[in-house]
Protein backbone atom coordinates (compact mmCIF):
# COMPACT_ATOMS: atom_id res chain seq x y z
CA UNK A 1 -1.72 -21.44 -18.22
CA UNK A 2 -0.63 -20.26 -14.84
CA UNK A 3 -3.91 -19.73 -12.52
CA UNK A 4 -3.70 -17.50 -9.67
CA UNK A 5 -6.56 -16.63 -6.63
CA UNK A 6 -6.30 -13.84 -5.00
CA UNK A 7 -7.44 -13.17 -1.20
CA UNK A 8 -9.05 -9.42 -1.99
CA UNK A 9 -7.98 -8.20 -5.38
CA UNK A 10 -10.81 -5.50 -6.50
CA UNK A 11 -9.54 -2.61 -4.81
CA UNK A 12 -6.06 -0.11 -5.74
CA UNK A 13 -3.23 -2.35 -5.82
CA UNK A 14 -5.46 -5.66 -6.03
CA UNK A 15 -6.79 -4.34 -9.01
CA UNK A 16 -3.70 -3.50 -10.41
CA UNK A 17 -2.13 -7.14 -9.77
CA UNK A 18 -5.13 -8.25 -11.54
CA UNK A 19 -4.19 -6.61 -14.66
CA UNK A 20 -0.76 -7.47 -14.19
CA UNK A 21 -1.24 -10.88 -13.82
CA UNK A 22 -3.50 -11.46 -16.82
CA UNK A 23 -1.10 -9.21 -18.56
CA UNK A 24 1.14 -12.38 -18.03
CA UNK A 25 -1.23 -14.85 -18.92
CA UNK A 26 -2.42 -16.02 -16.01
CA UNK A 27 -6.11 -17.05 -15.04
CA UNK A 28 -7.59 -14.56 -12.40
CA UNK A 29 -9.99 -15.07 -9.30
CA UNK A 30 -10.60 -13.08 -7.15
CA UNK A 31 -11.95 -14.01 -3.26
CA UNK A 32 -13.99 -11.27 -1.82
CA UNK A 33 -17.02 -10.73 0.03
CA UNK A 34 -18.54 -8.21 -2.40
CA UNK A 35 -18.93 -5.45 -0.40
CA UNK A 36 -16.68 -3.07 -2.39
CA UNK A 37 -18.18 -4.15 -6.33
CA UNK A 38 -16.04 -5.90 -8.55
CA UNK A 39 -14.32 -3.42 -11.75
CA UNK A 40 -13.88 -7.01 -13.37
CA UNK A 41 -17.87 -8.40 -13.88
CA UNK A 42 -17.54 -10.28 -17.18
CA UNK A 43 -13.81 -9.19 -18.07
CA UNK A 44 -12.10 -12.29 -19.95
CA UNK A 45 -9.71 -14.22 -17.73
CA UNK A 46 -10.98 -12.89 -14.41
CA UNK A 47 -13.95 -14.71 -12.08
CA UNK A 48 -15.07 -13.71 -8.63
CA UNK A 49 -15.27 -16.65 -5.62
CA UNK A 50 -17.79 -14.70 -2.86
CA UNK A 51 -17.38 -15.39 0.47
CA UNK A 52 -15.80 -14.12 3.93
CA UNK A 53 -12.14 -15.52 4.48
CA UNK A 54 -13.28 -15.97 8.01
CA UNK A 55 -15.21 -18.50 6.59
CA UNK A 56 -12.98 -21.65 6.51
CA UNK A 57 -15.26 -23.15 4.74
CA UNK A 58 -15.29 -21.08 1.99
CA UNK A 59 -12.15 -20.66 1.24
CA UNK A 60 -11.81 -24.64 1.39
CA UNK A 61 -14.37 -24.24 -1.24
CA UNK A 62 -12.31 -21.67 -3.18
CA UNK A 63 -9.21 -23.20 -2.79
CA UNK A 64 -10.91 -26.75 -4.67
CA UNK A 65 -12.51 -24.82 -7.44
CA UNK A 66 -9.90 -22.96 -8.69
CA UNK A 67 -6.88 -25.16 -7.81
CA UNK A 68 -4.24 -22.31 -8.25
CA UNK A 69 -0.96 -22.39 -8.83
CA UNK A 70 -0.28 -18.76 -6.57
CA UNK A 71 -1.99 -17.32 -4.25
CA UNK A 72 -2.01 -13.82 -3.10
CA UNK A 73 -3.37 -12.56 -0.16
CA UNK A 74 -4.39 -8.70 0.32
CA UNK A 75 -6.43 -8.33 3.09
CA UNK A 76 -5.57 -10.21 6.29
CA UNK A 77 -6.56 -8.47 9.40
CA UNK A 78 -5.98 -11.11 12.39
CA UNK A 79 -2.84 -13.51 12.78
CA UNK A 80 -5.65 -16.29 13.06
CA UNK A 81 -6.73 -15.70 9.52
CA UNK A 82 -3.05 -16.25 8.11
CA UNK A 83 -2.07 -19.40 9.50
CA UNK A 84 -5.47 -20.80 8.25
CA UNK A 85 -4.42 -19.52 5.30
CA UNK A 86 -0.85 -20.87 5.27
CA UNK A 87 -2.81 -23.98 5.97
CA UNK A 88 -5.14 -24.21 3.40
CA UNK A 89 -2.77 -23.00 0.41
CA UNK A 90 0.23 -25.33 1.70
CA UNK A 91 0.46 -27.06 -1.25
CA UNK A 92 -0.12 -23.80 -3.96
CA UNK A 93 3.77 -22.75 -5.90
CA UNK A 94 3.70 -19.32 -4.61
CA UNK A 95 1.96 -17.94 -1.09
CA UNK A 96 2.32 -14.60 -0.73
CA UNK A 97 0.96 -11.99 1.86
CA UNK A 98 1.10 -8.58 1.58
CA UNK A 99 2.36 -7.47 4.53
CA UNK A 100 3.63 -3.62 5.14
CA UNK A 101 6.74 -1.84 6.07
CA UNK A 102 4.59 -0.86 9.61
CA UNK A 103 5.94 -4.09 10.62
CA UNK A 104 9.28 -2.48 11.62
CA UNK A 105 9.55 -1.64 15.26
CA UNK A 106 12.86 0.13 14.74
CA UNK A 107 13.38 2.81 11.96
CA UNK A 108 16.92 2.90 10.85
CA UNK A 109 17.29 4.65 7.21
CA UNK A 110 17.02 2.56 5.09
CA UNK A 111 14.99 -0.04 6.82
CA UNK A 112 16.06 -3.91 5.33
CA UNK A 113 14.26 -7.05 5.73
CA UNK A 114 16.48 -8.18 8.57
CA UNK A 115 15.24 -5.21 10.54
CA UNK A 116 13.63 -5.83 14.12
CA UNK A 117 10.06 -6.56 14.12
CA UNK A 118 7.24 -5.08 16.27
CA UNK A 119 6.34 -7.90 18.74
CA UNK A 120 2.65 -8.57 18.59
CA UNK A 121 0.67 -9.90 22.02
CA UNK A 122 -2.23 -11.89 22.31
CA UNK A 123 -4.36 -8.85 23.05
CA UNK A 124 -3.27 -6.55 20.30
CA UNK A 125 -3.40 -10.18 17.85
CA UNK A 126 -7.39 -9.42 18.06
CA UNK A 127 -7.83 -5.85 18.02
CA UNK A 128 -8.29 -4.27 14.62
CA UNK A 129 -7.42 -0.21 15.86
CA UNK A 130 -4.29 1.52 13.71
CA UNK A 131 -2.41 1.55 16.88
CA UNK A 132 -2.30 -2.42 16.68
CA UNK A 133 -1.51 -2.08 12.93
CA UNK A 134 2.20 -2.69 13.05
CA UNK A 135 2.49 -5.79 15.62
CA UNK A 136 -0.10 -7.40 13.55
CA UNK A 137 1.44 -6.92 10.28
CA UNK A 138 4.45 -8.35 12.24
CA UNK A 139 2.90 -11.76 13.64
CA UNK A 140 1.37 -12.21 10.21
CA UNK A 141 5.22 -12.36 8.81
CA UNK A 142 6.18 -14.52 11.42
CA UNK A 143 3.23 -16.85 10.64
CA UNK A 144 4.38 -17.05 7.16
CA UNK A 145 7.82 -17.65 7.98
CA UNK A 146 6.86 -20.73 10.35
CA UNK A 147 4.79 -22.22 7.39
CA UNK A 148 8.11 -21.91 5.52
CA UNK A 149 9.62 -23.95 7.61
CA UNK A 150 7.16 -26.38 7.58
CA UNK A 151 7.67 -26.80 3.62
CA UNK A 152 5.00 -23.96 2.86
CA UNK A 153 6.13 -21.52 -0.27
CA UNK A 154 5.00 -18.83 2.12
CA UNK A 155 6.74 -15.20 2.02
CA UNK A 156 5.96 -11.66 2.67
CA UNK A 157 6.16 -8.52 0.63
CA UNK A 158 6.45 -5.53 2.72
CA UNK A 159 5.13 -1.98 0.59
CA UNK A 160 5.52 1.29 1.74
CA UNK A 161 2.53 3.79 1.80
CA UNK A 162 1.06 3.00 -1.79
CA UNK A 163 -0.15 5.76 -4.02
CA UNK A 164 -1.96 5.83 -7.55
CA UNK A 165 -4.86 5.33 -9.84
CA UNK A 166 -8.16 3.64 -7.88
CA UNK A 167 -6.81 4.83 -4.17
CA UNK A 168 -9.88 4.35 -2.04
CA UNK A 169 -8.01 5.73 1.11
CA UNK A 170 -7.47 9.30 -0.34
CA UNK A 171 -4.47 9.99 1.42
CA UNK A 172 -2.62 11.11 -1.51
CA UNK A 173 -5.23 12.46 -3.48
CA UNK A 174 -5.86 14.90 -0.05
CA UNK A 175 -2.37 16.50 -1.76
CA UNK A 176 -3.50 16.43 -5.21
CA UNK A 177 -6.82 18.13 -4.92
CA UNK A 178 -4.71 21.03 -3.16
CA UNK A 179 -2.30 21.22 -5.62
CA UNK A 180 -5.32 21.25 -8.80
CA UNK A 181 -7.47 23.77 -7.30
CA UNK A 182 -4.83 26.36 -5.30
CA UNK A 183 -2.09 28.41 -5.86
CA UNK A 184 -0.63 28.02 -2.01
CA UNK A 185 -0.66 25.02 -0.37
CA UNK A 186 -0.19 24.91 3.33
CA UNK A 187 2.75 22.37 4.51
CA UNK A 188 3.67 21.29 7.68
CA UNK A 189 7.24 21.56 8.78
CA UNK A 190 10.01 22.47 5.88
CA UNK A 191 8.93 20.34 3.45
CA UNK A 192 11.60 17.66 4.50
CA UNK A 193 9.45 15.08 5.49
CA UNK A 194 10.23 11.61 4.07
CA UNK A 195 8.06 8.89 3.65
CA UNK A 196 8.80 6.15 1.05
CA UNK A 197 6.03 5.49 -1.37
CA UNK A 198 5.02 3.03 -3.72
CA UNK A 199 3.24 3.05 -7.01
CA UNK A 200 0.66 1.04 -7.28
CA UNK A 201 1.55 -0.73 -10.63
CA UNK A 202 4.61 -1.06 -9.72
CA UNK A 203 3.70 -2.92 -6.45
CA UNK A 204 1.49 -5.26 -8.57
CA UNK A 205 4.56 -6.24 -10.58
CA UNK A 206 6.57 -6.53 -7.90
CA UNK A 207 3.47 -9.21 -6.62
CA UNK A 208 3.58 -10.88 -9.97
CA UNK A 209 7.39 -11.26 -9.54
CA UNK A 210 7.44 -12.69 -6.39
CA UNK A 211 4.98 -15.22 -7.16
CA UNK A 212 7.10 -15.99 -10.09
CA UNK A 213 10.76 -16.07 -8.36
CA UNK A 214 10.88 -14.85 -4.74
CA UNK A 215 12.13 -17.42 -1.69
CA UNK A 216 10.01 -19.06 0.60
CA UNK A 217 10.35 -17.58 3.98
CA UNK A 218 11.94 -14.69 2.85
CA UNK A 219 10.50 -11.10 2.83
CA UNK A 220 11.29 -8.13 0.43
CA UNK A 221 10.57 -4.39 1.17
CA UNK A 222 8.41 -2.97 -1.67
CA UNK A 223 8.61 0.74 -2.45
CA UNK A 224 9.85 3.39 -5.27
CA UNK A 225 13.49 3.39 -6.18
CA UNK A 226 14.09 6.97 -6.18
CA UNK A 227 12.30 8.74 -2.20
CA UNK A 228 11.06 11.85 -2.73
CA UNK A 229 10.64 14.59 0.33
CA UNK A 230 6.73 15.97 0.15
CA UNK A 231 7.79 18.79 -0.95
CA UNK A 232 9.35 17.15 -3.83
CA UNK A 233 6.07 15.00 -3.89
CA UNK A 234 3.89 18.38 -4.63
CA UNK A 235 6.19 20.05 -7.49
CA UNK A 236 5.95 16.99 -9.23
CA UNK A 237 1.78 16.79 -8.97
CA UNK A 238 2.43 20.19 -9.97
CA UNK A 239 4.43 19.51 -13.03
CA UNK A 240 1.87 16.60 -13.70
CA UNK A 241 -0.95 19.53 -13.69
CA UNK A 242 0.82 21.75 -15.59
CA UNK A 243 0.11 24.48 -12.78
CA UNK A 244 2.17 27.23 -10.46
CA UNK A 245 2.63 25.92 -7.10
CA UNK A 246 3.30 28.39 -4.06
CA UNK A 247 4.40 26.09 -0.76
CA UNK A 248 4.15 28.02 2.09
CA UNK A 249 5.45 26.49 5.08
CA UNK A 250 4.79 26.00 8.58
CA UNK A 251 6.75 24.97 11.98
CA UNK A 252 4.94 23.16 14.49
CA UNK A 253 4.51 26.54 16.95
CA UNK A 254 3.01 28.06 14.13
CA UNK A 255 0.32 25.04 13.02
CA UNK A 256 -0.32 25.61 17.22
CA UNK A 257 -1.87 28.98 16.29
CA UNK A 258 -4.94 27.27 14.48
CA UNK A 259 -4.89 24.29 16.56
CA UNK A 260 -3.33 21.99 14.09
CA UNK A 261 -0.19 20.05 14.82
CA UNK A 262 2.34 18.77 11.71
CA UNK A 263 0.85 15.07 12.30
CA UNK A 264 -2.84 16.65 10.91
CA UNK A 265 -2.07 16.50 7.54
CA UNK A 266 -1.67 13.06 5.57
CA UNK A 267 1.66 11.71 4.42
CA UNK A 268 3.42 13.77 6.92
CA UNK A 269 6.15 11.50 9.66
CA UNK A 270 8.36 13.04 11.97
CA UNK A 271 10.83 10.64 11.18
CA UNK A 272 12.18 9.38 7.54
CA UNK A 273 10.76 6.05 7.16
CA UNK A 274 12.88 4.60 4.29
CA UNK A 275 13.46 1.27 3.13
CA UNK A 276 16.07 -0.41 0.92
CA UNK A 277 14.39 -2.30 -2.00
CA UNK A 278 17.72 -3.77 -3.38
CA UNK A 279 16.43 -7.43 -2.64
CA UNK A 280 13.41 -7.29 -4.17
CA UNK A 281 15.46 -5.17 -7.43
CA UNK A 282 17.97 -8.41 -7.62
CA UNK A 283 14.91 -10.13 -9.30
CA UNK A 284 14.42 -8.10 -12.31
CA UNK A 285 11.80 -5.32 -10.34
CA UNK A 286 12.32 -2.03 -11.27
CA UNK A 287 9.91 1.23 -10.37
CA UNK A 288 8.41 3.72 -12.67
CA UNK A 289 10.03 6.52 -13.30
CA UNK A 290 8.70 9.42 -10.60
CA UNK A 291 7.47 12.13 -13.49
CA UNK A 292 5.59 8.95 -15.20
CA UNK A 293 4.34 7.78 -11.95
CA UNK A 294 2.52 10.94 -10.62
CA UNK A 295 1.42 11.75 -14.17
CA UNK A 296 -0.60 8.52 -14.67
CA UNK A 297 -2.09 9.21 -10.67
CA UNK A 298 -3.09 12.86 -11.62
CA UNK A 299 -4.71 11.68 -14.93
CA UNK A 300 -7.03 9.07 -12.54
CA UNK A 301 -7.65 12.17 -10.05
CA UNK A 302 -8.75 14.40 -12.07
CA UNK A 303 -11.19 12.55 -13.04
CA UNK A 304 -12.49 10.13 -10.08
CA UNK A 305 -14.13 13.21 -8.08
CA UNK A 306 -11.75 12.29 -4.91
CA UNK A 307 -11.04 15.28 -2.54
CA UNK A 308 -9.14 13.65 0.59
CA UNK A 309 -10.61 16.77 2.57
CA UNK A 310 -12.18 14.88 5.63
CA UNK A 311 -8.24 13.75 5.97
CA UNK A 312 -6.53 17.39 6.96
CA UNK A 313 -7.27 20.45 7.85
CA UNK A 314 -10.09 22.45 6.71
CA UNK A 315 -9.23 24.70 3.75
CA UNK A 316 -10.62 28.15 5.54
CA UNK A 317 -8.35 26.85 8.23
CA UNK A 318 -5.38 26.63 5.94
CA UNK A 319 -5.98 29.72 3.88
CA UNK A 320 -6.10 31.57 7.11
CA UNK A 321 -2.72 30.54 8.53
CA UNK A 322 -1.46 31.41 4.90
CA UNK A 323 -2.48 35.07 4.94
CA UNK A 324 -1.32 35.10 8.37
CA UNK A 325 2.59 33.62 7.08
CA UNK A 326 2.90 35.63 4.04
CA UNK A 327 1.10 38.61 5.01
């Protein structure tokens, strides 16, 4: 039996790799610190190593005791903390870090894996802020790819913004709880705005497959097959709920009115930020179908007691600029 560790693993897509992968018979453990609990205490096939991955130490210790054959690697926030990693796991089948499609430094539509990366300078290597998010995710790919050469079984999967069951950021769910408890929902701009998204499961097969089959020093974008516009994104929570949906839109002169600016609410981009998956689909991956996919997230919503409301505007704030639109 195939064992794997995995470097995080308890939280949304972690936790869904975990099921995936003893879904395939492997052996689980996960490496965490503890911090966030552990949905897996006593489940059959699944342990838990504790310890801080800035700990070389323990990891060494990890890495001994469990002696997998793939490792998968969630949570890296520093380059430092990757190339120890590379280090430590050079021997493992499969290394794979879960990297992000912020990486990108240029936007072309769709984005492929050959696309220019953000360069990354010693400075913004140690600072943790979102604005150093991208360059970071792009040294950590470049660390992987250098352990490649170097005869590691390193490579990178790249997902879009993930959404689904278990989503501790709320992003997504800011939408949902909108679209359960309103009749109009405020939305920035026409509706156009594209951002690729993945589902979760499906990101934890694609994981699972990469581990299995990908290329060493490769990289493979990770993200639905069919992009939806967030308009599109709403009717089909809507569908999902079974409820009437009234979008009322809003151009950026008229979010100015109440002080709010397109870039307030979550899943918004100016931009489309689309990436080709047709690498990662010559493998065998394929995504859920989109009606499937948001009916399994609003089945976890309604019930998890997640609002997202501390990550847009302020309902009264909304509801105002509503009555103000439609008169």
């Amino acid at each position: 039996m195939n064992s794997a560790l995995l470097v995080g693993g308890t939280r949304f897509m972690g936790r869904q790799t975990v099921e995936e992968l003893l879904s395939h018979g492997y052996d689980v453990t996960t490496f965490t610190r503890g911090e966030s609990g552990d949905p897996f205490v006593d489940r059959e096939g699944v342990s838990n190593y504790r310890g801080d991955r800035n700990d070389r130490e323990a990891l060494v210790d990890a890495r001994d005791a469990v002696e997998s054959d793939v490792v998968i690697d969630f949570c890296g926030m520093f380059p430092r903390q990757i190339e120890a990693a590379t280090e430590l796991f050079a021997d493992v089948d499969a290394y794979v870090y879960v990297s992000s499609g912020s990486a990108y430094a240029e936007n072309p539509v769709p984005m492929r894996e050959e696309t220019p990366l953000h360069e990354c300078s010693e400075k913004q290597a140690e600072d943790e802020s979102m604005e150093t998010y991208g360059p970071r995710k792009a040294k950590f790919d470049r660390v992987c790819f250098a352990a490649a050469n170097e005869g590691v079984n390193a490579l990178v999967a790249r997902p879009m913004l993930i959404y689904g069951p278990h989503d501790y950021t709320e992003r997504f769910d800011y939408w949902l709880h909108r679209v359960a408890t309103f009749d109009r929902v405020l939305v920035p701009g026409d509706g156009s705005s594209l951002l690729h998204q993945l589902y979760a499961v499906d990101g934890a097969r694609a994981l699972r497959i990469l581990a299995d089959r990908g290329a060493p020093g490769e990289a493979y974008n990770v993200a639905d097959r069919e992009t939806v516009s967030l308009d599109r994104s709403l009717e089909l929570a809507a569908d999902a709920f079974d409820t009437d949906l009234e979008l009322v839109h809003a151009s950026e002169r008229e979010l100015a009115r109440r002080d709010l600016s397109p870039t307030d609410f979550p899943l918004y981009t100016p931009s489309p930020a689309v990436v080709s998956t047709e690498k990662l689909a010559r493998l065998g991956w394929e995504s859920t179908p989109l009606a499937d996919a948001f009916s399994r997230t609003v089945e976890e919503h309604a019930g998890s007691g997640r609002t997202g409301e501390e990550l847009g505007p302020a309902r009264e704030t909304e509801l105002a600029l509503i009555e103000e639109l439609t008169g």
